[in-house]
Protein backbone atom coordinates (compact mmCIF):
# COMPACT_ATOMS: atom_id res chain seq x y z
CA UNK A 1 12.50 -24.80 19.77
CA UNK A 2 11.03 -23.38 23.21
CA UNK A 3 10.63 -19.99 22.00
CA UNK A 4 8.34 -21.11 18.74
CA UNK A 5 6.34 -23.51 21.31
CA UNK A 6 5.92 -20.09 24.07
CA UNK A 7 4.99 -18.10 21.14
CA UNK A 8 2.14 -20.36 19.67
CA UNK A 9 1.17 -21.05 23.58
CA UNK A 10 0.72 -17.09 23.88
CA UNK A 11 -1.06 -16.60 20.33
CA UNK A 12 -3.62 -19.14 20.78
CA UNK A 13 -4.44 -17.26 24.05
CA UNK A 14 -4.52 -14.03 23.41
CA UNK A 15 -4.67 -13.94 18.97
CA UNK A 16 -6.91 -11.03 17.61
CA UNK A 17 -10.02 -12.35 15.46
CA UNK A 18 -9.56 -11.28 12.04
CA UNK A 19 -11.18 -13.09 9.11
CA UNK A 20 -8.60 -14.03 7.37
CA UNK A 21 -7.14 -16.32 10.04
CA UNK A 22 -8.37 -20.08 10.67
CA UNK A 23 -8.95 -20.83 6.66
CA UNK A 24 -6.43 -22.15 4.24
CA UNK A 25 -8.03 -20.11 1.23
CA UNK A 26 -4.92 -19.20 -0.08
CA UNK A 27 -6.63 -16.54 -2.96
CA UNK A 28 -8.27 -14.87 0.33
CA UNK A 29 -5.03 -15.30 2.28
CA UNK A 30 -2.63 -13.95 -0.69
CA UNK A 31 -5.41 -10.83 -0.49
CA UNK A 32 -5.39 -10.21 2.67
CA UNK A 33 -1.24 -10.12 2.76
CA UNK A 34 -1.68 -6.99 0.07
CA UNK A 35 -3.83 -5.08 1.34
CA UNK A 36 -2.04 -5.47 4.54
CA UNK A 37 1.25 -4.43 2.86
CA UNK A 38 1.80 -0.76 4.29
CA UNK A 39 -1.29 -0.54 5.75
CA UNK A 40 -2.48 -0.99 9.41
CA UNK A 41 -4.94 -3.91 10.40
CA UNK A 42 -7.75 -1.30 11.14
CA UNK A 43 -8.24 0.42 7.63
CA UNK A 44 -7.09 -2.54 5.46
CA UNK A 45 -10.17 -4.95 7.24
CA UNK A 46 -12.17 -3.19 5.33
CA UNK A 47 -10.62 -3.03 2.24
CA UNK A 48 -10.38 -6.80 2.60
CA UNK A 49 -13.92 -7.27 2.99
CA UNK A 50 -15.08 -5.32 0.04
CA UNK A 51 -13.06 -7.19 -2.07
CA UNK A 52 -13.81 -10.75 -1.44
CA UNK A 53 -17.41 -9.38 -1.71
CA UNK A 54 -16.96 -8.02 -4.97
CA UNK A 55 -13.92 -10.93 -6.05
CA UNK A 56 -14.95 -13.96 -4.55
CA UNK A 57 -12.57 -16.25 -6.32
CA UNK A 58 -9.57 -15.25 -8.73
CA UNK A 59 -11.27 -15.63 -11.82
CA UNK A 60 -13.38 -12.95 -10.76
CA UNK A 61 -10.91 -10.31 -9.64
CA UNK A 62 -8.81 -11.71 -13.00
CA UNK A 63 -11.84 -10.40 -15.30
CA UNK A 64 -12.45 -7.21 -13.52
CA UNK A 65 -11.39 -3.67 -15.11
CA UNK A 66 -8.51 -1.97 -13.98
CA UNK A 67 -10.18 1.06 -13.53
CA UNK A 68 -12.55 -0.57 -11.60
CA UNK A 69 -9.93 -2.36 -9.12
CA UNK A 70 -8.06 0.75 -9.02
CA UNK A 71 -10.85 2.48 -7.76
CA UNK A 72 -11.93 -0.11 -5.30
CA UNK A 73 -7.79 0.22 -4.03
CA UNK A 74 -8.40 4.04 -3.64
CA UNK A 75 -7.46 5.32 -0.33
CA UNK A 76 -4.64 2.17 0.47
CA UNK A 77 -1.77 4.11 -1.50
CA UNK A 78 0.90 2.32 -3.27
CA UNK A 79 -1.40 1.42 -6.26
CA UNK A 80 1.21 -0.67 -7.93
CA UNK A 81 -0.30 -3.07 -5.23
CA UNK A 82 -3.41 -3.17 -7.35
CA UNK A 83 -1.90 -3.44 -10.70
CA UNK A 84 -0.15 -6.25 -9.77
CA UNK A 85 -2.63 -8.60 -8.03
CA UNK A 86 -4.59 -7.91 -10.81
CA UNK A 87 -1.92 -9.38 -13.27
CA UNK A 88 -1.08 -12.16 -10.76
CA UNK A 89 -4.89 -13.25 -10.77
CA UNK A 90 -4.85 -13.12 -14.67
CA UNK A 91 -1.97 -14.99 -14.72
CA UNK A 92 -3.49 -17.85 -12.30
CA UNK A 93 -6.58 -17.41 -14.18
CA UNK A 94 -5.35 -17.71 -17.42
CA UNK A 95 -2.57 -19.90 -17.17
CA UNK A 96 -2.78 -22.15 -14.02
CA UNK A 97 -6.76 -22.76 -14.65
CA UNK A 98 -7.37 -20.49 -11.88
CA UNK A 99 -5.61 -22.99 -9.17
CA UNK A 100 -3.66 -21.28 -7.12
CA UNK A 101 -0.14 -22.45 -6.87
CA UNK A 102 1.04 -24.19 -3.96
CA UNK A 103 4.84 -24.17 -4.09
CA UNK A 104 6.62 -21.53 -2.62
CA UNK A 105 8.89 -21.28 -5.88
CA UNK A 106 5.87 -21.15 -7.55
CA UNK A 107 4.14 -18.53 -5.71
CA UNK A 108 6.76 -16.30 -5.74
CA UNK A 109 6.83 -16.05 -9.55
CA UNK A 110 3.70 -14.09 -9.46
CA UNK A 111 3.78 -10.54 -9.68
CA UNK A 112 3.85 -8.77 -6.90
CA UNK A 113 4.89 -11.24 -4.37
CA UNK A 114 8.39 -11.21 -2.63
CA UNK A 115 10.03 -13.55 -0.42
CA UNK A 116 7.76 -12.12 2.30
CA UNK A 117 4.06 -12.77 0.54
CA UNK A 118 5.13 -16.20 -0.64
CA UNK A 119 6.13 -17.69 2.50
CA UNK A 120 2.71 -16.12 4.10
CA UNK A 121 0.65 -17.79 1.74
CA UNK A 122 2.92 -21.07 1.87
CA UNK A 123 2.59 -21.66 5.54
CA UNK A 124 -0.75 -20.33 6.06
CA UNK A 125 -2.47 -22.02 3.09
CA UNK A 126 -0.67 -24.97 2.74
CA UNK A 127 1.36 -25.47 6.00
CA UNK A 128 5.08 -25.18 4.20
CA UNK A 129 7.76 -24.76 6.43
CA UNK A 130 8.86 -21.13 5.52
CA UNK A 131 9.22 -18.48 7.93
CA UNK A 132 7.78 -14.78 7.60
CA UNK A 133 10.35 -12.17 8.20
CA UNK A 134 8.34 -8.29 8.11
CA UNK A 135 8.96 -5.21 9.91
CA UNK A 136 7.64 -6.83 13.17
CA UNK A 137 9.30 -9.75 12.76
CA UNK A 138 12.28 -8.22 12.43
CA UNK A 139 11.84 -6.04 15.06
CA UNK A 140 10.79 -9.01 17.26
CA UNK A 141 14.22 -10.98 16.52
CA UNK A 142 16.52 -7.92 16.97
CA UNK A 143 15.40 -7.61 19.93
CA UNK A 144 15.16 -11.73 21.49
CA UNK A 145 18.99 -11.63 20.10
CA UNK A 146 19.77 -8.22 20.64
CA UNK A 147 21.13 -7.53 17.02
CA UNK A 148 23.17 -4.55 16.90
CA UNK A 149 22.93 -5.26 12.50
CA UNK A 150 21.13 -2.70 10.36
CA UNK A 151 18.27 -4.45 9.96
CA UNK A 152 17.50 -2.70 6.52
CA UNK A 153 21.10 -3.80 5.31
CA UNK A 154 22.02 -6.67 3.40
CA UNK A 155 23.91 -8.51 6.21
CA UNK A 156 21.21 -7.81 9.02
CA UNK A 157 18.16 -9.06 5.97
CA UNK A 158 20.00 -11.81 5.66
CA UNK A 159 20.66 -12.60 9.66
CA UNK A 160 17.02 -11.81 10.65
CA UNK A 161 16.43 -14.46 7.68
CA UNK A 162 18.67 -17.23 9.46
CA UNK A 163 17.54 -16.83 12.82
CA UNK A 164 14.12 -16.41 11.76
CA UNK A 165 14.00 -19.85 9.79
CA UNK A 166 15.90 -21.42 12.80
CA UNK A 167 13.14 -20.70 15.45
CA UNK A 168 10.12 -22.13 12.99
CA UNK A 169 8.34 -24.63 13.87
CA UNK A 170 8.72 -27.01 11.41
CA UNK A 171 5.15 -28.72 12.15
CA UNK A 172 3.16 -25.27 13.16
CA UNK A 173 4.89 -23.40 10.95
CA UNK A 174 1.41 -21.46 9.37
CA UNK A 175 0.79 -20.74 13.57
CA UNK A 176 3.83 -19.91 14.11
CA UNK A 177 4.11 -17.38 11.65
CA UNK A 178 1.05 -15.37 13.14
CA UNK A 179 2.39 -15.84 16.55
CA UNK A 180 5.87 -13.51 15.56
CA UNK A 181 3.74 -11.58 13.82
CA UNK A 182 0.95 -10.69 16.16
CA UNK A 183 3.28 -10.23 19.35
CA UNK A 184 5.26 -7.46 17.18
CA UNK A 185 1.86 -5.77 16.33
CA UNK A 186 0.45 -5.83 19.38
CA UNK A 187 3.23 -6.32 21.80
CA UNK A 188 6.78 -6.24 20.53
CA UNK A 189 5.79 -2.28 19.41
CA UNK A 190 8.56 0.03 17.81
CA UNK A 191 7.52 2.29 20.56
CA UNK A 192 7.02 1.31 24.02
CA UNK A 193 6.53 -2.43 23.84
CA UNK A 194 4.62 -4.12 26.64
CA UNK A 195 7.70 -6.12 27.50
CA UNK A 196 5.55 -7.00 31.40
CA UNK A 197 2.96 -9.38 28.83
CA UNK A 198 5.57 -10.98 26.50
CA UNK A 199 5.87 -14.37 26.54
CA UNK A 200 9.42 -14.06 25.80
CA UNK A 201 10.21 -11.62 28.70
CA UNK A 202 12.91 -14.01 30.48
CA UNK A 203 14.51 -14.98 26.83
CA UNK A 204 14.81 -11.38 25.33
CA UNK A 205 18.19 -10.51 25.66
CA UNK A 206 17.69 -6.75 24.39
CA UNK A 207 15.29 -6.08 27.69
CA UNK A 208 18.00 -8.29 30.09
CA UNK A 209 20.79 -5.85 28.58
CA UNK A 210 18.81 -2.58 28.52
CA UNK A 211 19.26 -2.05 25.06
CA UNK A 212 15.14 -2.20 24.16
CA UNK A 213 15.34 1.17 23.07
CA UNK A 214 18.06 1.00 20.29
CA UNK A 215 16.58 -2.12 18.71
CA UNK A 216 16.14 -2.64 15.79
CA UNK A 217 18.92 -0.58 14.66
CA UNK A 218 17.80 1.02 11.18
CA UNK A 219 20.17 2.74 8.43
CA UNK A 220 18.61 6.02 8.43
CA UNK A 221 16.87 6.78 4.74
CA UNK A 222 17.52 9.77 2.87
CA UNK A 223 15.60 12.74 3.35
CA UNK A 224 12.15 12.42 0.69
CA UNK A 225 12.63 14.50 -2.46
CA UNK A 226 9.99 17.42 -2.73
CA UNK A 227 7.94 17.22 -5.65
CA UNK A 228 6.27 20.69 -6.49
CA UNK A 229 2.73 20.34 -8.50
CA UNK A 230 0.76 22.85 -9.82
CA UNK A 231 -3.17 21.39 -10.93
CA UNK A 232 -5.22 23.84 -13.17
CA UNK A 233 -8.85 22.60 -11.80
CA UNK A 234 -10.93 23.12 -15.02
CA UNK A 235 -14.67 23.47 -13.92
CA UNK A 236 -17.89 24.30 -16.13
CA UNK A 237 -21.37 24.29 -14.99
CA UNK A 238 -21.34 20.58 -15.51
CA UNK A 239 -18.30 19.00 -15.27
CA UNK A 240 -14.31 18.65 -14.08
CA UNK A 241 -11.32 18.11 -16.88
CA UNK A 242 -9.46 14.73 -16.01
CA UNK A 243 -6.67 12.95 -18.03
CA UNK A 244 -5.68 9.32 -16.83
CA UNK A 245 -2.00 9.45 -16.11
CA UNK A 246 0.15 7.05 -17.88
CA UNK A 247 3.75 7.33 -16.84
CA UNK A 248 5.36 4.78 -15.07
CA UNK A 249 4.84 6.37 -11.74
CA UNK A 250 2.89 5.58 -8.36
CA UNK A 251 -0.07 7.14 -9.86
CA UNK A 252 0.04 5.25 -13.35
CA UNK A 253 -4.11 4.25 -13.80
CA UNK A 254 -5.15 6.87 -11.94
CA UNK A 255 -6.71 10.31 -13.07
CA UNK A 256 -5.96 14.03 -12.00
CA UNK A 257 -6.35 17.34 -13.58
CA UNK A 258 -4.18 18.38 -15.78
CA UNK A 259 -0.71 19.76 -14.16
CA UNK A 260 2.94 21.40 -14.26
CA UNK A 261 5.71 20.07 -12.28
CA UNK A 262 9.04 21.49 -10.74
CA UNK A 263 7.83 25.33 -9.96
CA UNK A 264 9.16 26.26 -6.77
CA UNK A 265 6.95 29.65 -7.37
CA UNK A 266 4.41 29.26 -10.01
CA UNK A 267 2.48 32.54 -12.07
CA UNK A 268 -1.02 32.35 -12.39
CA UNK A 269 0.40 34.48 -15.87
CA UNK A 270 2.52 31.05 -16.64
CA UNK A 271 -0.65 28.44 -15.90
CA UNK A 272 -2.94 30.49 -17.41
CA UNK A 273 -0.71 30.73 -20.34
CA UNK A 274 -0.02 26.64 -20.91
CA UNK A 275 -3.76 26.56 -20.57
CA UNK A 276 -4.68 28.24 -23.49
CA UNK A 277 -2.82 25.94 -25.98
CA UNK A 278 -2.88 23.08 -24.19
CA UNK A 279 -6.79 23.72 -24.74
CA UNK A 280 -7.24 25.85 -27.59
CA UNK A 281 -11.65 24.76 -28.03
CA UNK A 282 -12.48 26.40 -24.55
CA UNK A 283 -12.80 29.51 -23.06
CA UNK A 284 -11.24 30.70 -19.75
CA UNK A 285 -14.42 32.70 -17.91
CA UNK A 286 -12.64 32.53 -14.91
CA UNK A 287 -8.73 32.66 -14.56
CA UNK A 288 -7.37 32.69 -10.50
CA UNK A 289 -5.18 34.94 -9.15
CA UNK A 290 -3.07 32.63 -7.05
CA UNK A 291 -4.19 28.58 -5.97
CA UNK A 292 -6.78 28.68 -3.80
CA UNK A 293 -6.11 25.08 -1.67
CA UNK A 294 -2.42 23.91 -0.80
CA UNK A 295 -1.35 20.20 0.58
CA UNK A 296 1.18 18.54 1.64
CA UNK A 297 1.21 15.49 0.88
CA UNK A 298 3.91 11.77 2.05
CA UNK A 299 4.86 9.49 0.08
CA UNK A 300 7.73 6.99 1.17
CA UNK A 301 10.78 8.62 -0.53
CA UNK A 302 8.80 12.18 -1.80
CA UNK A 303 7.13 15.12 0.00
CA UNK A 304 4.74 16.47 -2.49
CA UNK A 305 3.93 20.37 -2.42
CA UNK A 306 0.19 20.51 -4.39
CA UNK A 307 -1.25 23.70 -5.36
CA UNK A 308 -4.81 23.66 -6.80
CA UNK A 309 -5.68 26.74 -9.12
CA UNK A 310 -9.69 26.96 -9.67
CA UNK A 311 -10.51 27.65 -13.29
CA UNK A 312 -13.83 28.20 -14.86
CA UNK A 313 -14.28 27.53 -18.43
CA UNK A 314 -16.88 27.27 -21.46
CA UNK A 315 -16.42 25.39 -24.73
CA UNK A 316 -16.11 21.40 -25.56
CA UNK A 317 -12.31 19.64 -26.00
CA UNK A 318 -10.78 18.73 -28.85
CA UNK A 319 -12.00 15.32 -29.56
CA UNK A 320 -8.17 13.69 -30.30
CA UNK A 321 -7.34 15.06 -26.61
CA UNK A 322 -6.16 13.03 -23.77
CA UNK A 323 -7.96 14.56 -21.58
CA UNK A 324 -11.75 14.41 -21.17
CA UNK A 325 -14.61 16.57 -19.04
CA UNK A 326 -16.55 14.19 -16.19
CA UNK A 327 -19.81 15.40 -14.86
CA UNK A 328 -19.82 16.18 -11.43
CA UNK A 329 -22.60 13.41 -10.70
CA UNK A 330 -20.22 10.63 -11.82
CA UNK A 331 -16.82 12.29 -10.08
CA UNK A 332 -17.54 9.78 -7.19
CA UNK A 333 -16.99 6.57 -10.02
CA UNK A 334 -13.29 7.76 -11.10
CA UNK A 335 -10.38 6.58 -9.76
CA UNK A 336 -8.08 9.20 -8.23
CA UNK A 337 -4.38 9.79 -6.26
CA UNK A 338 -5.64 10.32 -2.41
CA UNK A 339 -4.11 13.68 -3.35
CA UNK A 340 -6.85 14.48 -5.86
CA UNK A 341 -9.80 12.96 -3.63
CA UNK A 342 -9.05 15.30 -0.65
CA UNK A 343 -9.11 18.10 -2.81
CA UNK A 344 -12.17 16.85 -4.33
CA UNK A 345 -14.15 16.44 -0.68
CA UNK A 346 -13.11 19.40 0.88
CA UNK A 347 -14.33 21.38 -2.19
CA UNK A 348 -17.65 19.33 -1.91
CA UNK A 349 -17.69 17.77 -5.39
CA UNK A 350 -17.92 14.58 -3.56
């Protein structure tokens, strides 16, 4: 099709360098697509990089600690990214010999990876004809076609889908795929494309109809639910009180302090009070009269409201107790909610 030959023409011109182009690794390829998940070219490049340093192959990352993955994640958000390539590189690891499949029905029954990552990994590692369809590829296509669909519905997923696997080239397909991909990032912006530099500038039937600005058209999402948190920082001469969170939650692996949810106006009467028998072996030396720090902090469908209250205390745990003290030296080894490390550097424990 002309537009997948114009598009390859352009990207071979004017493609960024980033390392994980020009290779057919597909373990370094399949990393590369999660970190990049959510998170802009800039910050993940460096994620990338530490991890292929400290993973070099799958069998490596497979035999790594969660903790220690979880940590190395810190900072990306969206952690369930981290549990799940590690239990898609055990899984390779453990039962594929550590070859990484290349089928796209076969890479798509590891965890993690959605209709999306597999056809990424397909095309780019192994040249399969299977076209990418993300945010900027959709945005890209709503725009050459000038969709009027919801393209966060189930009708406009699955017409951005068609269209999409109609315009791939069937023998560039892995260049292809960058090419949509790279002209959305860099061209085809959600705000104020550079429409003058497109390749597709006579083809794009949104710009010839003056309807740039309304595409894609989006199904607005519901307003985030606020989340109040209340953290009781417990601080001795030596150490911080953690507990590793185990709820099935966005922060499951992580640690924070210990905390109460849902108070719209919290008592430094009612903390203080759940403090003394959730911790009966200590001794409060100092007890706050309101939190001292306040965030807000985003998440994709919550606003949390996080309220620090600075504790000092004396005394050792209960041994049977989930949570356990860290010395300040070692804070900088634990893995944390973003949440929990801002509070942590702007009260210089880190």
């Amino acid at each position: 099709m002309e537009i997948a030959q114009e598009l390859i023409l352009w990207y071979l011109q004017n493609k960024r360098d980033l390392p994980w182009r020009n290779m057919r690794n597909p373990y370094y390829i399949w990393l590369s697509e999660v970190i990049l998940q959510q998170t802009r070219v800039n910050q993940g490049m460096e994620y990338y990089l530490r991890f292929i340093d400290k993973y070099p192959n799958v069998k490596k990352l497979a035999k790594a600690e969660e903790d220690e993955i979880l940590k190395m994640w810190q900072g990306l958000g969206y952690y369930t990214r981290a549990r799940n390539l590690h239990a898609a590189a055990q899984y390779i690891s453990n039962e594929l010999n550590g070859v990484f499949p290349d089928r796209y029905n076969d890479i798509l029954k590891l965890p993690g990876v959605g209709p999306y990552t597999a056809a990424a990994i397909a095309s780019f590692a192994f040249k399969l004809p299977h076209a990418v369809v993300d945010g900027n590829v959709s945005r890209v296509l709503s725009r050459i076609f000038d969709i009027d669909t919801p393209i966060n519905s189930p009708a406009g997923k699955k017409q951005i889908q068609v269209i999409a696997d109609a315009c791939l080239s069937t023998s560039e397909p892995d260049t292809y795929n960058q090419a949509i991909m790279e002209l959305g990032a860099t061209i085809c912006k959600p705000i104020n494309p550079d429409c003058q530099n497109c390749p597709l500038f006579f083809k794009c039937i949104s710009r010839k109809e003056n309807t740039m600005h309304l595409r894609p058209v989006k199904i607005k999402s519901k307003k985030p639910v606020v989340r109040y948190m209340d953290f009781a920082v417990l601080e001795s001469d030596q150490d911080l009180i953690f507990k590793k969170r185990t709820g099935n939650d966005i922060w499951k692996g992580l640690h924070d302090f210990t905390s109460i949810e849902g108070m719209k106006e919290p008592t430094e009467k009612y903390i203080t009070k759940q403090l003394v028998e959730k911790f009966p072996g200590i001794q409060l030396n100092r007890i706050p009269h309101t939190h001292h720090k306040e965030y807000t902090h985003l998440l994709s469908h919550q606003r949390i409201l996080a309220r620090f209250w600075s504790y000092k205390y004396s005394g050792t745990l209960n041994n049977n107790s989930v949570y356990f003290s860290v010395p300040k030296h070692s804070l900088e080894l634990l893995a944390v909610p973003r949440l929990i490390q801002k509070y942590l550097e702007d009260e210089n424990f880190v």
